[in-house]
PDB file of N, CA and C in Angstrom:
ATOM      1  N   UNK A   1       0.843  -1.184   0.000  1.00  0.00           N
ATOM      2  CA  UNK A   1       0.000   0.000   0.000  1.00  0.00           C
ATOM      3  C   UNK A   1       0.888   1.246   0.000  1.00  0.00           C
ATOM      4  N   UNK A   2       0.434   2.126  -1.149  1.00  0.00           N
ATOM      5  CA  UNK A   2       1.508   3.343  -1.111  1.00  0.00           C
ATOM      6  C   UNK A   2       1.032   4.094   0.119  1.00  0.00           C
ATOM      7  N   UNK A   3       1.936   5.019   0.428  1.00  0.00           N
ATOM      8  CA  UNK A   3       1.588   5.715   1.722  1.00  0.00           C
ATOM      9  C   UNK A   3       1.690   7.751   0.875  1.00  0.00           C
ATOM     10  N   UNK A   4       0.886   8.078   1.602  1.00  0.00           N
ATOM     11  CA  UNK A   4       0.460   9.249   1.687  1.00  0.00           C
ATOM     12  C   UNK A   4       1.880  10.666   1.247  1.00  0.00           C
ATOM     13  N   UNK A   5       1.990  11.005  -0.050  1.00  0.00           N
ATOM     14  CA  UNK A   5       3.202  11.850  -0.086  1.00  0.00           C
ATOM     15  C   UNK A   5       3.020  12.894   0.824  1.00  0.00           C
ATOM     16  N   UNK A   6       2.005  13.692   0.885  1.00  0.00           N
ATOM     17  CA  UNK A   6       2.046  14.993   2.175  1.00  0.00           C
ATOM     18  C   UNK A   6       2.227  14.534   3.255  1.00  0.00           C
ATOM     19  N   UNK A   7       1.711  13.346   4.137  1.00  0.00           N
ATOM     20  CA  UNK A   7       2.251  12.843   5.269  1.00  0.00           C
ATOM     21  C   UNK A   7       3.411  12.277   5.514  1.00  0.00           C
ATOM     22  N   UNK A   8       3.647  11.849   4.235  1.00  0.00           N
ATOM     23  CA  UNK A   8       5.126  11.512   4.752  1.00  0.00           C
ATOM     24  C   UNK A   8       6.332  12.964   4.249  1.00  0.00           C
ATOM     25  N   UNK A   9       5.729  14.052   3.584  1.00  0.00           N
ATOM     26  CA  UNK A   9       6.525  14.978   3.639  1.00  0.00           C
ATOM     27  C   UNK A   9       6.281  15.922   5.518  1.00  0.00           C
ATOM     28  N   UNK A  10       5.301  15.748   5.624  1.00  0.00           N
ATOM     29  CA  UNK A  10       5.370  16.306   7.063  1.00  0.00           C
ATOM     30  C   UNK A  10       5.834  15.464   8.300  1.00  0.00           C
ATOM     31  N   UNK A  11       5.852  14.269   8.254  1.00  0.00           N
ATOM     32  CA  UNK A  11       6.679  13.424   9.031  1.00  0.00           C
ATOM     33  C   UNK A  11       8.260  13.429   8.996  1.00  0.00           C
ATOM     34  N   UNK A  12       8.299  13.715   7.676  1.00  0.00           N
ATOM     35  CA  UNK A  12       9.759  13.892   7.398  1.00  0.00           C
ATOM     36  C   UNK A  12      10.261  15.157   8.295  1.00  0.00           C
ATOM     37  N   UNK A  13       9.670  16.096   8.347  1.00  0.00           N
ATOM     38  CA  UNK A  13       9.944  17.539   9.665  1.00  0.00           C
ATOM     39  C   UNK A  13      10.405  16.923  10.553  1.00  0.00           C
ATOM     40  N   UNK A  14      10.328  15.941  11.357  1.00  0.00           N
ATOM     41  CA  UNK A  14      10.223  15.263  12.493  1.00  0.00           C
ATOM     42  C   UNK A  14      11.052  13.847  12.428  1.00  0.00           C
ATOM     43  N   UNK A  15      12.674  14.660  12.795  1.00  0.00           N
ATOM     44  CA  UNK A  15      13.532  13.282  12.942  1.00  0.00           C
ATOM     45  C   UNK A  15      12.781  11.962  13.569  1.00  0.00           C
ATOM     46  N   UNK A  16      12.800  11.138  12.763  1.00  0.00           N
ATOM     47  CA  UNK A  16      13.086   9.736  12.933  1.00  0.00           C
ATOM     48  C   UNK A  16      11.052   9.379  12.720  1.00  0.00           C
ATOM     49  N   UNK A  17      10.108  10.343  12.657  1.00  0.00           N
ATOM     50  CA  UNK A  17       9.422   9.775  12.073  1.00  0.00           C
ATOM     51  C   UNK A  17       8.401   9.412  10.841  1.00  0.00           C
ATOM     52  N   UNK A  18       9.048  10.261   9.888  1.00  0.00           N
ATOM     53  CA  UNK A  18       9.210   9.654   8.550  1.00  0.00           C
ATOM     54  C   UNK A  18      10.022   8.094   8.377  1.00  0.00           C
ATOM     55  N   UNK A  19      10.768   8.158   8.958  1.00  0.00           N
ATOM     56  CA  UNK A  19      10.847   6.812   8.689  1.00  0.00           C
ATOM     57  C   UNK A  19       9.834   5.682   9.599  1.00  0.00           C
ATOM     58  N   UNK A  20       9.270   5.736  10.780  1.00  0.00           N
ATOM     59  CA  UNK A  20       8.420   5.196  11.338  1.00  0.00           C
ATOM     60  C   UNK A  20       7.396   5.507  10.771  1.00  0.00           C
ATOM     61  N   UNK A  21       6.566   6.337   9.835  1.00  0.00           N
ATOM     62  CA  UNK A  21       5.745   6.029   9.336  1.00  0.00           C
ATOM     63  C   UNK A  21       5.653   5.064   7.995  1.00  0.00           C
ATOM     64  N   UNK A  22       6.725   5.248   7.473  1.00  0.00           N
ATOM     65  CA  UNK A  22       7.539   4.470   6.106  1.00  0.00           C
ATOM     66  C   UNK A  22       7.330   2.967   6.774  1.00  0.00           C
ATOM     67  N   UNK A  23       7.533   2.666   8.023  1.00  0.00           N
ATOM     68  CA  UNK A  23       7.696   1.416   8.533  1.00  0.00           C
ATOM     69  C   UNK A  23       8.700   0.893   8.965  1.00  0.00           C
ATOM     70  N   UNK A  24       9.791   1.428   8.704  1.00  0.00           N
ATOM     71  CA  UNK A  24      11.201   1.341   9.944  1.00  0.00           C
ATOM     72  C   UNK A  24      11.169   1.481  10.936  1.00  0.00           C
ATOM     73  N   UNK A  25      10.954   1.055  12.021  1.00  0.00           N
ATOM     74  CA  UNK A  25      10.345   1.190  12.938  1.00  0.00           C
ATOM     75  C   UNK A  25      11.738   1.788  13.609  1.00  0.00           C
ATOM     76  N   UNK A  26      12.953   0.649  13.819  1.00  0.00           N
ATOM     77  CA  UNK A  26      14.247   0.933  14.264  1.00  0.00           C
ATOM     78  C   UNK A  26      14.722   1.333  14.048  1.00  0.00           C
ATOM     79  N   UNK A  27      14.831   1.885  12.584  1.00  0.00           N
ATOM     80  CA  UNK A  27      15.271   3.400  12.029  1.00  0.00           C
ATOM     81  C   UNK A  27      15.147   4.478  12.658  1.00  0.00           C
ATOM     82  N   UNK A  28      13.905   4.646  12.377  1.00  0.00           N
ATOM     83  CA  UNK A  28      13.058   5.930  12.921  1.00  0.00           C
ATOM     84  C   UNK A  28      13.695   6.049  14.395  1.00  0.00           C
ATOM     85  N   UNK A  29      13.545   5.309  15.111  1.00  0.00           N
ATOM     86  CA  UNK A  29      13.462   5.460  16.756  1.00  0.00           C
ATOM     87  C   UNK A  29      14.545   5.554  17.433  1.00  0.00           C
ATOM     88  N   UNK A  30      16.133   5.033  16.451  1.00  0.00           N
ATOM     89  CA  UNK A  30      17.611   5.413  16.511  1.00  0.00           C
ATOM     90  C   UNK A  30      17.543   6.849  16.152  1.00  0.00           C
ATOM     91  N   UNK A  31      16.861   7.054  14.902  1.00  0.00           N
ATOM     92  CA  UNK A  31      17.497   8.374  15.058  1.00  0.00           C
ATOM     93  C   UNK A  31      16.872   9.686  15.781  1.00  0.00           C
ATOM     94  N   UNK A  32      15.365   9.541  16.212  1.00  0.00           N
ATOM     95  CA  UNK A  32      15.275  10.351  17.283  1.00  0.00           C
ATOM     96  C   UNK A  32      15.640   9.848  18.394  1.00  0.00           C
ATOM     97  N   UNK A  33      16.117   8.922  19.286  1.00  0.00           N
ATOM     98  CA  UNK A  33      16.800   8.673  20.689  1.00  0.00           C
ATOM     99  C   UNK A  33      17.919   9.722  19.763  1.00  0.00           C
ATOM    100  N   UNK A  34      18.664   9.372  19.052  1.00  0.00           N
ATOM    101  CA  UNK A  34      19.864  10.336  18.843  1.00  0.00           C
ATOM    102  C   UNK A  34      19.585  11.762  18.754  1.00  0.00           C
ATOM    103  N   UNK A  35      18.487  12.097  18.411  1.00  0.00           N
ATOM    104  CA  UNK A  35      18.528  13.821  18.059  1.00  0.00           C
ATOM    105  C   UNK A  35      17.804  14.030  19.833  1.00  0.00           C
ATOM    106  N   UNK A  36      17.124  13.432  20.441  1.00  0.00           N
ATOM    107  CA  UNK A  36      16.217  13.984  21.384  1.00  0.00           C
ATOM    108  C   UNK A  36      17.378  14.063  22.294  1.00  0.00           C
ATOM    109  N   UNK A  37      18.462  12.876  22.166  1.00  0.00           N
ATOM    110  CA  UNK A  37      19.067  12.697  23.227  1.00  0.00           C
ATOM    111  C   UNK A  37      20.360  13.299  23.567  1.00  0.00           C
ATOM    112  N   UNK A  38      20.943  14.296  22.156  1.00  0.00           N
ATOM    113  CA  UNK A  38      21.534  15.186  22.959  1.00  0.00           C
ATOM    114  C   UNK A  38      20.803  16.495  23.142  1.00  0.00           C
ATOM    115  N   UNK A  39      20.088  16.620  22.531  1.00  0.00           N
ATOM    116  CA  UNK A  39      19.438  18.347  23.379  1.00  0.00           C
ATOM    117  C   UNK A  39      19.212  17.898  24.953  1.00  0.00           C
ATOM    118  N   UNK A  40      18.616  16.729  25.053  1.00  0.00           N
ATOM    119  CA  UNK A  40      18.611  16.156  26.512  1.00  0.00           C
ATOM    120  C   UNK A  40      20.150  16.605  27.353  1.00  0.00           C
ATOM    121  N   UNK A  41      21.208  16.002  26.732  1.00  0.00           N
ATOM    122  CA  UNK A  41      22.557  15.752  26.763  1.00  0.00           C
ATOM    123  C   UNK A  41      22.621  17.493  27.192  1.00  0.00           C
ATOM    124  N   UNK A  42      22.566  18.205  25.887  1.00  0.00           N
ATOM    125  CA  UNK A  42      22.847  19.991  26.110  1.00  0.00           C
ATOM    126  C   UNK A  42      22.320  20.760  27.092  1.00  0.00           C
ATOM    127  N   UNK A  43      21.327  20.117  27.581  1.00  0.00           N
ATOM    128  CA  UNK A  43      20.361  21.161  28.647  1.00  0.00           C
ATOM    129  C   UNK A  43      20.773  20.313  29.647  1.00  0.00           C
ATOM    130  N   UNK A  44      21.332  19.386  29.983  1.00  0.00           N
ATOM    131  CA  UNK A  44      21.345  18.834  31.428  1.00  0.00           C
ATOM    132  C   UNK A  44      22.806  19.246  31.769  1.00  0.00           C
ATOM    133  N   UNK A  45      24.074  19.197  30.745  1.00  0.00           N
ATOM    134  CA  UNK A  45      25.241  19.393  31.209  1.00  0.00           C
ATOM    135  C   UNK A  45      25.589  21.082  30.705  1.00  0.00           C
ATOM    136  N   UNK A  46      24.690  21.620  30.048  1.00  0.00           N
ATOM    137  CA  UNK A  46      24.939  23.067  30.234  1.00  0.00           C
ATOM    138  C   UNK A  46      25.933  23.962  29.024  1.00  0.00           C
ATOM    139  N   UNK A  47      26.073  23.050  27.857  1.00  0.00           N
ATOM    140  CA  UNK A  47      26.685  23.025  27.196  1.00  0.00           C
ATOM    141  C   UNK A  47      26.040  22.876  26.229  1.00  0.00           C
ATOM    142  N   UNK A  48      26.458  24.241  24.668  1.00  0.00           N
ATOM    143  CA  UNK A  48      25.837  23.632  23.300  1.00  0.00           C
ATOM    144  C   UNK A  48      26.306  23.299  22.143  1.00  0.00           C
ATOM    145  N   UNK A  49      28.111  23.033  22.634  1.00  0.00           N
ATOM    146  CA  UNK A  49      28.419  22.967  21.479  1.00  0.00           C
ATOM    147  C   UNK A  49      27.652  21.278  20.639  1.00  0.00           C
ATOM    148  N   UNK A  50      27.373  20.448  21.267  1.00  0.00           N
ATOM    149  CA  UNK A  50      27.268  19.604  20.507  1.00  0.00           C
ATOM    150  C   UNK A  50      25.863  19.863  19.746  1.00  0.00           C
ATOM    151  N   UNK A  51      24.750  20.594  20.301  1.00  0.00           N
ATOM    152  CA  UNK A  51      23.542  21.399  19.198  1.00  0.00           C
ATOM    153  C   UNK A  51      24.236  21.641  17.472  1.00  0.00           C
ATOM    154  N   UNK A  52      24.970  21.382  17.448  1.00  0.00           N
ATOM    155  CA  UNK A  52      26.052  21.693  15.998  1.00  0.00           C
ATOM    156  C   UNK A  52      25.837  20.709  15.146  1.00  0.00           C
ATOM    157  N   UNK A  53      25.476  19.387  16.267  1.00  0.00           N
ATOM    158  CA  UNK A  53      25.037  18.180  15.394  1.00  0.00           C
ATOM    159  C   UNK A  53      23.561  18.079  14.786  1.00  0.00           C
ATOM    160  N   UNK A  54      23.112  18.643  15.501  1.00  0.00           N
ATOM    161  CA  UNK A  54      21.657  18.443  15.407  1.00  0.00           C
ATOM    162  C   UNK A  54      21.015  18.910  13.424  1.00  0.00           C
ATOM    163  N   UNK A  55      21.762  19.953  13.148  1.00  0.00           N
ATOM    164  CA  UNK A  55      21.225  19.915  11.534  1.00  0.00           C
ATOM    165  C   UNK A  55      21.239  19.112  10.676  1.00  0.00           C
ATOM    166  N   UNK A  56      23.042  18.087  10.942  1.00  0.00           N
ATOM    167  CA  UNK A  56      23.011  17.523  10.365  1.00  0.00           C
ATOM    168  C   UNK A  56      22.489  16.036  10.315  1.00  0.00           C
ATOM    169  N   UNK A  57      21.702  15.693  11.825  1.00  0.00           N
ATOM    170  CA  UNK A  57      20.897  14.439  11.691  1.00  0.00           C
ATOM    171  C   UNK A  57      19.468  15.187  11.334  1.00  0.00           C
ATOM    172  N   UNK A  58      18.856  16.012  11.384  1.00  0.00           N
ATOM    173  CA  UNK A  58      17.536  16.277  10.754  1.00  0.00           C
ATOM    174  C   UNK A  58      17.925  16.603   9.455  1.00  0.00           C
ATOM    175  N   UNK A  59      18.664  16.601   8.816  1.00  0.00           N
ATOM    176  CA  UNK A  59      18.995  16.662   7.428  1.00  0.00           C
ATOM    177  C   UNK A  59      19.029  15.602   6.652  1.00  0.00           C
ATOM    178  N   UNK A  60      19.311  14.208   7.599  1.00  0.00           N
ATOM    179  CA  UNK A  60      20.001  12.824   7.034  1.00  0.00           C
ATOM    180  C   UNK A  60      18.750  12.703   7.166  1.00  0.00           C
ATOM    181  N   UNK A  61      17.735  12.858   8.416  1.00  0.00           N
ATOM    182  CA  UNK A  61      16.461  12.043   8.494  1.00  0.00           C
ATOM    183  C   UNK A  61      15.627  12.822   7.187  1.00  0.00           C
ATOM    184  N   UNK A  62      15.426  13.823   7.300  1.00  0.00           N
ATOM    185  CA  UNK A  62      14.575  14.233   6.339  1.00  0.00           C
ATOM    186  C   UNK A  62      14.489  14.002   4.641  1.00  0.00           C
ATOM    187  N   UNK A  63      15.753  13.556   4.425  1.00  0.00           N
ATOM    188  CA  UNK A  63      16.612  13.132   2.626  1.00  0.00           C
ATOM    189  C   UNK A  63      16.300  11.570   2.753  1.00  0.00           C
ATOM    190  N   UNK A  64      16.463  11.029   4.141  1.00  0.00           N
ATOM    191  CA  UNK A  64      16.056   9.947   3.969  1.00  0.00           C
ATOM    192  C   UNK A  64      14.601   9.450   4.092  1.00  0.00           C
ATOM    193  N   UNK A  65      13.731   9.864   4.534  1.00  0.00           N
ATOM    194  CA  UNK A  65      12.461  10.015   4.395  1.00  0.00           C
ATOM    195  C   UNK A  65      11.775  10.125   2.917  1.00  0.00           C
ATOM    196  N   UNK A  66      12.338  11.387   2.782  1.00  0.00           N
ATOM    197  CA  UNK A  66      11.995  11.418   1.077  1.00  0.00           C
ATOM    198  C   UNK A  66      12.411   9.987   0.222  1.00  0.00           C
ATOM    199  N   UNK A  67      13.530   9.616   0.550  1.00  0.00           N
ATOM    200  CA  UNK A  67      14.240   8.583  -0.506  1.00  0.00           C
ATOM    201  C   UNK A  67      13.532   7.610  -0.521  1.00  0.00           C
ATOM    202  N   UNK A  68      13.030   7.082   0.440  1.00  0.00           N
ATOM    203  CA  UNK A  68      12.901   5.804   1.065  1.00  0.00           C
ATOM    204  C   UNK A  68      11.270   5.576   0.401  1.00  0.00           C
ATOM    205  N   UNK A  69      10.447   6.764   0.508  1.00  0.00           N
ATOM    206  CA  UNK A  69       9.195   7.047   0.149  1.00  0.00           C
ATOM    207  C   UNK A  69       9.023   7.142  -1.427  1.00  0.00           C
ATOM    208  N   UNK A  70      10.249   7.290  -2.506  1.00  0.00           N
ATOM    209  CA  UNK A  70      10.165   7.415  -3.778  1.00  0.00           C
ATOM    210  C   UNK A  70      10.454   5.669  -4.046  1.00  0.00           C
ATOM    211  N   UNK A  71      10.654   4.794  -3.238  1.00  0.00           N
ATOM    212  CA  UNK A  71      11.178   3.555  -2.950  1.00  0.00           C
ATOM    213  C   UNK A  71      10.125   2.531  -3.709  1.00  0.00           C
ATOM    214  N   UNK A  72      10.176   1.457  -5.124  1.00  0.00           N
ATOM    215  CA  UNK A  72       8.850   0.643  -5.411  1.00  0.00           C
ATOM    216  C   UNK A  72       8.273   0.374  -4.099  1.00  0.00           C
ATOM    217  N   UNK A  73       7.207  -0.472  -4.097  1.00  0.00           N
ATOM    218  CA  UNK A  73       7.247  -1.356  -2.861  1.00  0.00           C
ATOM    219  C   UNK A  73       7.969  -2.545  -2.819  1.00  0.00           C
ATOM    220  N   UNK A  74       8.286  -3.276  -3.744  1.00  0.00           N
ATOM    221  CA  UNK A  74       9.185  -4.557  -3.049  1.00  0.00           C
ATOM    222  C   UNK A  74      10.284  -3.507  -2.129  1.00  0.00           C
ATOM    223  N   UNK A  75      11.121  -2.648  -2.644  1.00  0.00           N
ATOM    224  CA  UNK A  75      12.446  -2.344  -2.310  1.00  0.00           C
ATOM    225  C   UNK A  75      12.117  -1.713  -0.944  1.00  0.00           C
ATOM    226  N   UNK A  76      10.906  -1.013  -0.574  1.00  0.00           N
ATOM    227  CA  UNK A  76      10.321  -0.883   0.232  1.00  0.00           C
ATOM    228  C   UNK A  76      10.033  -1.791   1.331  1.00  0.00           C
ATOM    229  N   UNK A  77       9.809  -2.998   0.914  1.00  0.00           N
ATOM    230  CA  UNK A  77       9.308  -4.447   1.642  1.00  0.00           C
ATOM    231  C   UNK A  77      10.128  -4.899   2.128  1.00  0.00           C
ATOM    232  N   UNK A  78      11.353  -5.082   1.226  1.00  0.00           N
ATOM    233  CA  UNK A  78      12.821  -5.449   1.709  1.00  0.00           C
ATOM    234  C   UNK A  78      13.791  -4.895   2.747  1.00  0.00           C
ATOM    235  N   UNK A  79      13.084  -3.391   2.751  1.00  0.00           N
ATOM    236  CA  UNK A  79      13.780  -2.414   3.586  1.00  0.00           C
ATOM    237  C   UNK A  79      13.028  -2.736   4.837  1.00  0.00           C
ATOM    238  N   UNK A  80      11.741  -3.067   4.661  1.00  0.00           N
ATOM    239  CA  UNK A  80      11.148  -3.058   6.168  1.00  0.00           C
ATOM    240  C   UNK A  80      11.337  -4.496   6.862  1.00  0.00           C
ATOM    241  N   UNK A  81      11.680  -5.578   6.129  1.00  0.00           N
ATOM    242  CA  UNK A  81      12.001  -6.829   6.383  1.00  0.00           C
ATOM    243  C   UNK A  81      12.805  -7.498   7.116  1.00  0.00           C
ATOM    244  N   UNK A  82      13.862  -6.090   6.863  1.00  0.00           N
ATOM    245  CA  UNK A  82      15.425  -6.290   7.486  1.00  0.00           C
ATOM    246  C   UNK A  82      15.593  -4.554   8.103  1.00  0.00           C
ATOM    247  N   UNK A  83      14.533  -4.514   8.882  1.00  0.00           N
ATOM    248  CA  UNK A  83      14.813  -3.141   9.513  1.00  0.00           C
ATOM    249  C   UNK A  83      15.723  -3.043  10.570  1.00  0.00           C
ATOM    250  N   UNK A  84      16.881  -2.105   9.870  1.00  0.00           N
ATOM    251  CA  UNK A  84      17.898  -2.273  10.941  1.00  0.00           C
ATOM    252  C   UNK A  84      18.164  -0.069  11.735  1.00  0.00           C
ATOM    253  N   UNK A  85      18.854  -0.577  13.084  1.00  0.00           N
ATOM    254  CA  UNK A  85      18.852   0.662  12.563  1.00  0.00           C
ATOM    255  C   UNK A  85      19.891   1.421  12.112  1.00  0.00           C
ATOM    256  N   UNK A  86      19.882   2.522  11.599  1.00  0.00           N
ATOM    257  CA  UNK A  86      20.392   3.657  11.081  1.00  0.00           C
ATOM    258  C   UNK A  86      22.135   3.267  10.701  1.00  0.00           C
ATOM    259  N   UNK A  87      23.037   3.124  12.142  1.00  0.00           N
ATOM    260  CA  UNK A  87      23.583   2.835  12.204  1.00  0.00           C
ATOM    261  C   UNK A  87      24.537   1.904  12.100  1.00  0.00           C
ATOM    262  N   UNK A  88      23.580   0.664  11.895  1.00  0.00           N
ATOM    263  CA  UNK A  88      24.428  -1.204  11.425  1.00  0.00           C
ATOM    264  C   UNK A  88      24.105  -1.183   9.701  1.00  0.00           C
ATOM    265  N   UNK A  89      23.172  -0.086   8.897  1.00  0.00           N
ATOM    266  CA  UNK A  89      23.045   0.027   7.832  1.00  0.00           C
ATOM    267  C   UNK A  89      24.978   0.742   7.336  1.00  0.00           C
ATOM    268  N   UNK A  90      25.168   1.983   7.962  1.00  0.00           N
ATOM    269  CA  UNK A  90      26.308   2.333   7.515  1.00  0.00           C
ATOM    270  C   UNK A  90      27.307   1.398   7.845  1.00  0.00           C
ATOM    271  N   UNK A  91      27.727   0.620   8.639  1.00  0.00           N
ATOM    272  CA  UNK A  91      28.714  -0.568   8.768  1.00  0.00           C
ATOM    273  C   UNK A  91      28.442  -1.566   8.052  1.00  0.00           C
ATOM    274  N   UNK A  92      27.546  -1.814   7.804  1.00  0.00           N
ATOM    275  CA  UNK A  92      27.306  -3.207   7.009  1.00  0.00           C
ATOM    276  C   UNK A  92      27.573  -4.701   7.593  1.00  0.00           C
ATOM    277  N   UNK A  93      28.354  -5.618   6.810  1.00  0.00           N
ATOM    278  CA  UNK A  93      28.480  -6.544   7.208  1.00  0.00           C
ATOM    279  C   UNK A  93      29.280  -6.610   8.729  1.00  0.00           C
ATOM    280  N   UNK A  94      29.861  -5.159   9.194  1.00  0.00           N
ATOM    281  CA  UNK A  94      30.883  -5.345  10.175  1.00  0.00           C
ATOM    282  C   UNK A  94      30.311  -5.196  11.451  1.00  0.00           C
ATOM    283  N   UNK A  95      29.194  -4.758  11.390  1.00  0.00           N
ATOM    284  CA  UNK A  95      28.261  -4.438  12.793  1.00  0.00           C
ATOM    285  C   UNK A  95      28.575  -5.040  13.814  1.00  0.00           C
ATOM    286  N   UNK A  96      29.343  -5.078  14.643  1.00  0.00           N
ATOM    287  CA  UNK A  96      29.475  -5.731  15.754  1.00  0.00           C
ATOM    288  C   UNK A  96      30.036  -4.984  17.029  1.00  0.00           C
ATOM    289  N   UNK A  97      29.129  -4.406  17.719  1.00  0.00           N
ATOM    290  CA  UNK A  97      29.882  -3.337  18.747  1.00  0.00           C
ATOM    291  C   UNK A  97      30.586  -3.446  19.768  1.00  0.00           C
ATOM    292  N   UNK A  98      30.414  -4.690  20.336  1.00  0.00           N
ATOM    293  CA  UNK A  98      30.835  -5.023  21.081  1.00  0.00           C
ATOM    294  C   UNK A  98      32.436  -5.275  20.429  1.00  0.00           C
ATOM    295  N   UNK A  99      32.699  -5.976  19.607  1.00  0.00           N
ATOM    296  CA  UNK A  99      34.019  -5.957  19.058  1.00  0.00           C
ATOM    297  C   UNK A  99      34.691  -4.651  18.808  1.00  0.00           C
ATOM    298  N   UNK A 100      33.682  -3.819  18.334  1.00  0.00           N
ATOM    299  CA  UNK A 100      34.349  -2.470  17.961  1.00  0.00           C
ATOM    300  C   UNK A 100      34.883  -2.074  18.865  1.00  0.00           C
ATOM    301  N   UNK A 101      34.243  -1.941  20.234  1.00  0.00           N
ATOM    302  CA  UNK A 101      34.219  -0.968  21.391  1.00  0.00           C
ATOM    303  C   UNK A 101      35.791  -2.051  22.223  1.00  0.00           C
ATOM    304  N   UNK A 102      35.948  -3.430  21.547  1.00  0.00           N
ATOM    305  CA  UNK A 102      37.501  -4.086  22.360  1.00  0.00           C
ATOM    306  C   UNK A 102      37.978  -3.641  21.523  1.00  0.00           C
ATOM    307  N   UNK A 103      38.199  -3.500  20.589  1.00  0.00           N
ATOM    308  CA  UNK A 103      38.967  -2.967  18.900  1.00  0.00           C
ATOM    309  C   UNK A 103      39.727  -1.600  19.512  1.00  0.00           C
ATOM    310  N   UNK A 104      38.844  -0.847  19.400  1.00  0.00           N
ATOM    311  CA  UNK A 104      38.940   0.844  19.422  1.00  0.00           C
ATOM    312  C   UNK A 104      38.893   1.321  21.010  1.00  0.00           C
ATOM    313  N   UNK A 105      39.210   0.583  22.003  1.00  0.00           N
ATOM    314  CA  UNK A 105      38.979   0.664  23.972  1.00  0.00           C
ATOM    315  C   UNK A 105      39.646   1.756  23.857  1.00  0.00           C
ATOM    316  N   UNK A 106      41.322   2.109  23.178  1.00  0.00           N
ATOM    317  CA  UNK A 106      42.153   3.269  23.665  1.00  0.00           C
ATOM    318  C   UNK A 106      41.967   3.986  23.576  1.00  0.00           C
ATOM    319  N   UNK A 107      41.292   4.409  21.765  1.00  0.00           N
ATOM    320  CA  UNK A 107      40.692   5.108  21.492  1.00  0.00           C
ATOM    321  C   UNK A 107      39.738   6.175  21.991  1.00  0.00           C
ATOM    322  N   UNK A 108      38.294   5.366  21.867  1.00  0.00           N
ATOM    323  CA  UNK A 108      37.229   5.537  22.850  1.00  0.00           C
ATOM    324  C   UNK A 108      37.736   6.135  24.136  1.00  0.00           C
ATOM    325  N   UNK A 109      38.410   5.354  25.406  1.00  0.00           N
ATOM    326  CA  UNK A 109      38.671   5.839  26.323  1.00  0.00           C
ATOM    327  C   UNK A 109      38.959   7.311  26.117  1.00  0.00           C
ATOM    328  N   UNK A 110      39.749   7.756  25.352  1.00  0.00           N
ATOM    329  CA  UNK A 110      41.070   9.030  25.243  1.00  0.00           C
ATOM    330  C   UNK A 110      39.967   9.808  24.713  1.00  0.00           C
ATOM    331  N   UNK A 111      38.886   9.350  23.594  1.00  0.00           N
ATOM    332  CA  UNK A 111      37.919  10.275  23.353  1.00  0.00           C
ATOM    333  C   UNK A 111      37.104  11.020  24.534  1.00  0.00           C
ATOM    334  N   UNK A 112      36.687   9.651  25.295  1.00  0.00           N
ATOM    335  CA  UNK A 112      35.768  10.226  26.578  1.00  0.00           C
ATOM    336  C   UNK A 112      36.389  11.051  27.478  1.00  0.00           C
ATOM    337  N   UNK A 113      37.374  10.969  27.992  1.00  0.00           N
ATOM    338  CA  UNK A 113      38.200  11.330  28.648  1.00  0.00           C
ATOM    339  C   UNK A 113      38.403  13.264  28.090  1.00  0.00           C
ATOM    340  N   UNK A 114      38.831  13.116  26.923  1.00  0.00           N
ATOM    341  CA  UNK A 114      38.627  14.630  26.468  1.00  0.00           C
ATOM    342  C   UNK A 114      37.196  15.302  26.090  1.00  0.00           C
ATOM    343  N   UNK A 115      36.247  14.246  25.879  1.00  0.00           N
ATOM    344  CA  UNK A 115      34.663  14.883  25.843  1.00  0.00           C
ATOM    345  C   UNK A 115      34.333  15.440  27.390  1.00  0.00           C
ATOM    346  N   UNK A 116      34.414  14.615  28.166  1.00  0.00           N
ATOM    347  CA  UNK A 116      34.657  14.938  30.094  1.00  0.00           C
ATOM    348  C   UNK A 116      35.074  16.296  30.578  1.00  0.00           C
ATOM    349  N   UNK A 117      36.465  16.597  29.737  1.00  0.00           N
ATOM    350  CA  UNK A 117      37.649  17.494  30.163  1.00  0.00           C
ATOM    351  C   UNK A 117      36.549  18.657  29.797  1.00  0.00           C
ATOM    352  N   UNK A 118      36.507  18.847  27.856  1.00  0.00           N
ATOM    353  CA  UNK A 118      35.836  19.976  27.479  1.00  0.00           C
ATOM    354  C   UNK A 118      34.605  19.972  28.354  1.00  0.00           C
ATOM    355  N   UNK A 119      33.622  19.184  28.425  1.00  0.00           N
ATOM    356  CA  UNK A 119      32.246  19.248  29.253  1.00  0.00           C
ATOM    357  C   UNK A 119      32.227  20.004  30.388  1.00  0.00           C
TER     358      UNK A 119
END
């Protein structure tokens, strides 16, 4: 069933649910926990530089909304079949975080550690 182009252009306004109306459910809901959750993040620790991010995930959600909605329906079907979210789509076959996070520990650490410092 095609879905509604004005509703899904006005859903698209609204990180992460254009794609929950599209039917990604885990899409959609990664990427608003991500947008809700640093303004959460900015107003609790008092700080805005990271608000800097915020255009560019309502930008990704909203291009992707559109895309996804110009989509046949099989490719559509397929997308909702294997709804992943947002994030194990850009890694691909390598998705595995837990490995990442033993992979990249020094890393990570030295990151947090200076996200802390600036905070």
């Amino acid at each position: 069933m095609k879905k509604s182009r004005l509703f899904s252009l006005l859903c698209a306004c609204w990180p992460g649910a254009g794609e929950m109306y599209l039917g990604l459910m885990n899409r959609g809901l990664a990427i608003m926990l991500l947008f809700w959750g640093i303004i959460i993040l900015c107003v609790s620790v008092g700080s805005a530089i990271l608000l800097l991010i915020l255009p560019v995930i309502w930008f990704y959600s909203f291009f992707d909304t559109l895309t996804l909605r110009n989509l046949d329906y099989y490719a559509l079907t397929e997308l909702q079949e294997r709804d992943e979210y947002f994030f194990q789509e850009l890694m691909g076959d390598r998705y595995d975080l837990p490995g990442v996070v033993q992979k990249y520990h020094i890393f990570l650490g030295f990151a947090l550690i200076i996200a802390g410092g600036f905070l």
